[in-house]
C-alpha atoms as a PDB file:
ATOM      1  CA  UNK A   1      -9.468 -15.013 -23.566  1.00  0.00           C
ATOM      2  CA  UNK A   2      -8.038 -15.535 -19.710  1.00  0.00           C
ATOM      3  CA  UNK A   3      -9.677 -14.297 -17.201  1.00  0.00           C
ATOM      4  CA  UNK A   4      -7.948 -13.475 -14.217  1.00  0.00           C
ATOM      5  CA  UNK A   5      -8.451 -15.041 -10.729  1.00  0.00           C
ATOM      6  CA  UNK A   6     -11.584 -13.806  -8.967  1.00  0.00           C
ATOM      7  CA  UNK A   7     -10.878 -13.715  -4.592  1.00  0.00           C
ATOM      8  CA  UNK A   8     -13.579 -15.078  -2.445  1.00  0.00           C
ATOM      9  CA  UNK A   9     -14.393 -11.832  -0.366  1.00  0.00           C
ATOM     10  CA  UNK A  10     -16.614 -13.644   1.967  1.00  0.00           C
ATOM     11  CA  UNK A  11     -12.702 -15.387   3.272  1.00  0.00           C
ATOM     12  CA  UNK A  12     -11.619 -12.303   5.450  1.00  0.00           C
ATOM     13  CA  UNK A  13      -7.701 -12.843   4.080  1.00  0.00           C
ATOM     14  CA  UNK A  14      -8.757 -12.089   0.313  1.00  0.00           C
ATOM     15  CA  UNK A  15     -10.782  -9.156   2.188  1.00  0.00           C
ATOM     16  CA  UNK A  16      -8.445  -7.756   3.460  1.00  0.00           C
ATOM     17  CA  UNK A  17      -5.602  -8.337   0.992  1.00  0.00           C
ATOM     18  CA  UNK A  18      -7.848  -6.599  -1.868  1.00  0.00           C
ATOM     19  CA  UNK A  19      -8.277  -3.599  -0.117  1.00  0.00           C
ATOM     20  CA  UNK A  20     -12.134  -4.240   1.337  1.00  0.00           C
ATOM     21  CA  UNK A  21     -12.759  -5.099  -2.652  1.00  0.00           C
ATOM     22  CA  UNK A  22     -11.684  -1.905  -3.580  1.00  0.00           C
ATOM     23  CA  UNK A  23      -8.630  -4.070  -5.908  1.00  0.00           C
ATOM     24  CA  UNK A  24     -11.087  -4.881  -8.088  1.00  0.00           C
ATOM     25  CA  UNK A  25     -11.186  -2.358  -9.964  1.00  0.00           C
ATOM     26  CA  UNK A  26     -11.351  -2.943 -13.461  1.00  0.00           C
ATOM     27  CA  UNK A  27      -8.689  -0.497 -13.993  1.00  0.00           C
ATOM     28  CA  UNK A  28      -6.043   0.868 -12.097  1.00  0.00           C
ATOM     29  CA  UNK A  29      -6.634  -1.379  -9.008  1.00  0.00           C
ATOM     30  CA  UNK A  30      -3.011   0.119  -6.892  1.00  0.00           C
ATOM     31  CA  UNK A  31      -4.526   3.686  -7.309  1.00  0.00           C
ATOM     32  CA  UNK A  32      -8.374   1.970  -6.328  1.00  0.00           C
ATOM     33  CA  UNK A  33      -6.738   0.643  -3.321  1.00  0.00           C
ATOM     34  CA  UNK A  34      -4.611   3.609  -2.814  1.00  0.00           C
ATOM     35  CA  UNK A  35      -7.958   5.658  -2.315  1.00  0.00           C
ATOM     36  CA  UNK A  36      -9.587   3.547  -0.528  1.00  0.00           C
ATOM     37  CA  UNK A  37      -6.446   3.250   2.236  1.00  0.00           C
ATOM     38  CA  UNK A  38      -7.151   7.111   2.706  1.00  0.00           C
ATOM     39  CA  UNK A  39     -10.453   7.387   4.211  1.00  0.00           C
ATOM     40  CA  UNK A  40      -9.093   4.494   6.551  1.00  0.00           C
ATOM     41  CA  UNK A  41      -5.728   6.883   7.606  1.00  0.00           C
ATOM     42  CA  UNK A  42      -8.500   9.829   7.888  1.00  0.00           C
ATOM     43  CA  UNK A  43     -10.581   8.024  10.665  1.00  0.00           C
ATOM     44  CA  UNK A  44      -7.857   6.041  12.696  1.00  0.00           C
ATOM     45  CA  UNK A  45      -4.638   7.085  11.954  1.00  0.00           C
ATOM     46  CA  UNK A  46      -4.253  10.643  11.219  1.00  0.00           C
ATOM     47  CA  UNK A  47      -3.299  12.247  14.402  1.00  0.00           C
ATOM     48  CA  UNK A  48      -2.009   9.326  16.261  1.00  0.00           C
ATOM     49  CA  UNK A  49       1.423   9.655  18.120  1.00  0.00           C
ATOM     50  CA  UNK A  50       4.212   8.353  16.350  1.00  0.00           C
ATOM     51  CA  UNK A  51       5.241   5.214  18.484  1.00  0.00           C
ATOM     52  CA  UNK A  52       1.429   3.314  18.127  1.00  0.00           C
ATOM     53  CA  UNK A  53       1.349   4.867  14.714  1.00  0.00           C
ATOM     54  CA  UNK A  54       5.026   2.621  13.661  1.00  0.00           C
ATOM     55  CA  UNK A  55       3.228  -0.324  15.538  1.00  0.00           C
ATOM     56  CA  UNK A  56      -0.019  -0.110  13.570  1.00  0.00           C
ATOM     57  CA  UNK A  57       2.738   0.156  10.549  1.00  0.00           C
ATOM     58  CA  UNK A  58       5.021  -2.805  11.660  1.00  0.00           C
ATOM     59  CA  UNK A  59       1.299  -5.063  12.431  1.00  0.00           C
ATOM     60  CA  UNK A  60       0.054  -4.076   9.266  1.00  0.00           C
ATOM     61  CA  UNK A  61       3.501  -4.984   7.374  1.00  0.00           C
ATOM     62  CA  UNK A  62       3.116  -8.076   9.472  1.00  0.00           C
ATOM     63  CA  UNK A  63      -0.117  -9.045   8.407  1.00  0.00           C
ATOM     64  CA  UNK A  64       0.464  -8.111   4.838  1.00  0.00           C
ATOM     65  CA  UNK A  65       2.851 -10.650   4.585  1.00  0.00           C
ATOM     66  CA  UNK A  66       0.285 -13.637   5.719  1.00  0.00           C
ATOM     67  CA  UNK A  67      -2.683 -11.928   3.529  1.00  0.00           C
ATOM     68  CA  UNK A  68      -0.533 -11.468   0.354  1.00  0.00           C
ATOM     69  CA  UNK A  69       0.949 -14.764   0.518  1.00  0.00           C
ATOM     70  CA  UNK A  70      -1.809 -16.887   1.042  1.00  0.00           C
ATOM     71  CA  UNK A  71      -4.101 -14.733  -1.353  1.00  0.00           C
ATOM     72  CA  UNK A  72      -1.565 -15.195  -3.939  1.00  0.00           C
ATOM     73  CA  UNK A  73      -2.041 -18.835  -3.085  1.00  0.00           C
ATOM     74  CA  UNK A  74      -5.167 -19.361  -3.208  1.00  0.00           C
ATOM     75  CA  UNK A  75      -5.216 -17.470  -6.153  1.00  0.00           C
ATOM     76  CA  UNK A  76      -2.380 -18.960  -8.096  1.00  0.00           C
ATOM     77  CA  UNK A  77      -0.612 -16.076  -9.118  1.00  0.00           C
ATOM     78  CA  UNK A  78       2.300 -13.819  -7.761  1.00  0.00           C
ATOM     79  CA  UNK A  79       1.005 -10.471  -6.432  1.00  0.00           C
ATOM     80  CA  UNK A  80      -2.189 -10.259  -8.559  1.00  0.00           C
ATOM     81  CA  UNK A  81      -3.165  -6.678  -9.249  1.00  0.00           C
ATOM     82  CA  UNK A  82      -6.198  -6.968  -7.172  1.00  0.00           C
ATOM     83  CA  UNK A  83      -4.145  -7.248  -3.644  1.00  0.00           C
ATOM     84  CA  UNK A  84      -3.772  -3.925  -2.455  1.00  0.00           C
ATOM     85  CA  UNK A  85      -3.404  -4.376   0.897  1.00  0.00           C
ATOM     86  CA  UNK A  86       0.859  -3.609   0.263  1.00  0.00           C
ATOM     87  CA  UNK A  87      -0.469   0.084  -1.032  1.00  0.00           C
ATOM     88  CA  UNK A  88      -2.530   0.942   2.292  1.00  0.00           C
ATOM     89  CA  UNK A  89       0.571  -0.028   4.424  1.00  0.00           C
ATOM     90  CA  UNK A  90       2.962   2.068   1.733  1.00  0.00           C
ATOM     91  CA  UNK A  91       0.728   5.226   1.666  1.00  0.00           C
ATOM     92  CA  UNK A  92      -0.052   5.165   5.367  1.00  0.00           C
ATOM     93  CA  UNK A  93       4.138   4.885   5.627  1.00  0.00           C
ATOM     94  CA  UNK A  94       4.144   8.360   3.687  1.00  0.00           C
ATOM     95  CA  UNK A  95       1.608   9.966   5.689  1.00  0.00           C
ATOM     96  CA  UNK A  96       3.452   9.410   8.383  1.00  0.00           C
ATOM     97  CA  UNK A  97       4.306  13.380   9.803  1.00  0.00           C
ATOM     98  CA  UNK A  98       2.024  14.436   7.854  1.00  0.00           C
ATOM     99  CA  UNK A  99       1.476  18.598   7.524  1.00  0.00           C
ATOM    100  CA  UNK A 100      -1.849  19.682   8.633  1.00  0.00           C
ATOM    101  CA  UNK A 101      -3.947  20.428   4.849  1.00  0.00           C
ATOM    102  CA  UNK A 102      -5.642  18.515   2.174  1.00  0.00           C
ATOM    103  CA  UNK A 103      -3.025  19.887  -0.242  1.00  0.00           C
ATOM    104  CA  UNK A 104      -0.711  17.995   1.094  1.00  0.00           C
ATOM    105  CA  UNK A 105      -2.549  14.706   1.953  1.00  0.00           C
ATOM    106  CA  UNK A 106      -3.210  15.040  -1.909  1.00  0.00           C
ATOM    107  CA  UNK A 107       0.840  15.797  -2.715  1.00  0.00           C
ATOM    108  CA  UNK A 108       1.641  12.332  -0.181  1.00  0.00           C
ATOM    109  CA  UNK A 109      -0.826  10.502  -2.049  1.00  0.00           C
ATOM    110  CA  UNK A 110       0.199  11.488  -5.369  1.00  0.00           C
ATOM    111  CA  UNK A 111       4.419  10.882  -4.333  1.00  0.00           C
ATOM    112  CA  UNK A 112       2.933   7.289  -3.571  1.00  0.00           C
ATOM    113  CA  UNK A 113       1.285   6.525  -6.279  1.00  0.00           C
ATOM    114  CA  UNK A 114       4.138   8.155  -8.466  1.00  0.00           C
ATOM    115  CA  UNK A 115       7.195   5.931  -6.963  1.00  0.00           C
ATOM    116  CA  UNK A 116       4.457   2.934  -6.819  1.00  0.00           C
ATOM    117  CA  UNK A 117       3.828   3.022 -10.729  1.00  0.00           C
ATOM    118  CA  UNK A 118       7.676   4.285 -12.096  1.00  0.00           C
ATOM    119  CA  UNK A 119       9.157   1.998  -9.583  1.00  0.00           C
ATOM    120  CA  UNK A 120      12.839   3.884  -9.573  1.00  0.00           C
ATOM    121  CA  UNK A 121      15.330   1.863  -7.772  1.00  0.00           C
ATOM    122  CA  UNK A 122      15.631  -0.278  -5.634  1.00  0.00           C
ATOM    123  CA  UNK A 123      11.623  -0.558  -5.847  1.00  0.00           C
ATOM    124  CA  UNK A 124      12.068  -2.376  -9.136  1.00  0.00           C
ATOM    125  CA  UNK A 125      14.897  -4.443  -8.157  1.00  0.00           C
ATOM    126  CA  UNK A 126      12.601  -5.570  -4.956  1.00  0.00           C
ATOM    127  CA  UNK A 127       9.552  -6.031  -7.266  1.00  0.00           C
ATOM    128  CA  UNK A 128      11.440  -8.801  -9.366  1.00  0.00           C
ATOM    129  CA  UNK A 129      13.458 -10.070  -7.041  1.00  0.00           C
ATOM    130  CA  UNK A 130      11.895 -10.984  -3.879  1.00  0.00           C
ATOM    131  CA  UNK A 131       9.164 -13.039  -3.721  1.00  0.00           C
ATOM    132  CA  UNK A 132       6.051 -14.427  -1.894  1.00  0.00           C
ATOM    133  CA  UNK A 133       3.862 -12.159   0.786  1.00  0.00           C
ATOM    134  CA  UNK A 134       7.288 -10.530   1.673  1.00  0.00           C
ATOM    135  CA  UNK A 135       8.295  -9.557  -1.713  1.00  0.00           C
ATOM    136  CA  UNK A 136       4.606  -8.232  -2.290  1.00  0.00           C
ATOM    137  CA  UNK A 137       4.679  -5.684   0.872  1.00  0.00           C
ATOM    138  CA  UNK A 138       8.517  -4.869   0.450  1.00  0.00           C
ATOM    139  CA  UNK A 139       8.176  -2.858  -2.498  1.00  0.00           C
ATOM    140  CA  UNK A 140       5.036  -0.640  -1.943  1.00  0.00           C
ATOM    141  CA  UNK A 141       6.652   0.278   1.607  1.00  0.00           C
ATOM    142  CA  UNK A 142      10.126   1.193  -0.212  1.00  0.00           C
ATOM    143  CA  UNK A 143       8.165   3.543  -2.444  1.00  0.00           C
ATOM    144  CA  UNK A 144       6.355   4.806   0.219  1.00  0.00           C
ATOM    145  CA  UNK A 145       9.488   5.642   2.261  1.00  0.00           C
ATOM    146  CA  UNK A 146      10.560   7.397  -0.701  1.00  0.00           C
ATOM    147  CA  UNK A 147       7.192   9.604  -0.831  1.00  0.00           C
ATOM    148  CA  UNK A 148       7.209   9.886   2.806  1.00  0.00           C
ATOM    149  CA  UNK A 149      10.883  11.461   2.656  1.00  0.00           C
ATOM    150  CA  UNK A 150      10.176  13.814  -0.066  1.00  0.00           C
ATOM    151  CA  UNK A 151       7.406  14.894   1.597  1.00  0.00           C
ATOM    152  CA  UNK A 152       9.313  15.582   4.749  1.00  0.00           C
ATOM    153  CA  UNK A 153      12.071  17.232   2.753  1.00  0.00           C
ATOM    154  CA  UNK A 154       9.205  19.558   0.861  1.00  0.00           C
ATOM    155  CA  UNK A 155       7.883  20.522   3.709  1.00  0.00           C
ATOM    156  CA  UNK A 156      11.056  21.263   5.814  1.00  0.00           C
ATOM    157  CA  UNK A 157      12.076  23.599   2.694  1.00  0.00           C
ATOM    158  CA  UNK A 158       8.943  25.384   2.354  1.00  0.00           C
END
């Protein structure tokens, strides 16, 4: 029996890329980490105006290319299930505009974590194509642009 790859979360990179640990889940890391990026969107982002709330988007894309590469790495293996850093950046990229109510900070997370999982295209495509810390981030953002647009478009029709 292989194990997988254990991070060191004492290195700040492997902190960060799993999520503040929460990757390492046993099961379902992506939805772990997906959970865990919420709390962090309800204390620092919700609210924020939409120009420094892109930047925090663009830094943390940014970033998530450095942490996901060299986590991967030091790891020795190609977006490990642990790094979850790519689903903060792709949910808080669907809660961007968010409508004022749990409900629907429940129906953004849920979108997310649906395109995340099914992967329609072009997320697939992206997900086998395109490699290294880019090809990590590049996906999880697509599928939250996805959930942040059917969002928009659900709430604009209701």
């Amino acid at each position: 029996m292989t194990t997988s790859p254990k991070p060191n979360l004492r290195n700040p990179i492997h902190l960060l890329a799993f999520g503040l640990g929460s990757g390492l889940a046993k099961k379902a890391p992506g939805t772990f980490g997906t959970l865990a990026a919420v709390p962090v969107w309800w204390l620092l982002l919700q609210g924020v105006p939409t120009l420094p709330y892109i930047g925090v988007l663009l830094a943390g894309f940014a970033l998530g290319v450095v942490l996901c590469e060299q986590t991967s790495r030091d790891l020795g293996v190609h977006d490990h299930g642990g790094i979850v850093w790519d689903e903060w950046i792709g949910l808080w990229l669907t809660l961007l505009w968010l409508p004022a109510g749990l409900g629907w900070l429940v129906y953004g997370v849920a979108l997310f974590r649906l395109f995340d999982i099914l992967k329609p295209w072009p997320i697939r495509w992206l997900d086998k194509h395109v490699h290294g810390g880019f090809g990590i981030m590049i996906d999880d953002v697509v599928a939250g642009a996805m959930a942040l647009a059917v969002v928009q478009l659900t709430a604009w029709w209701l």
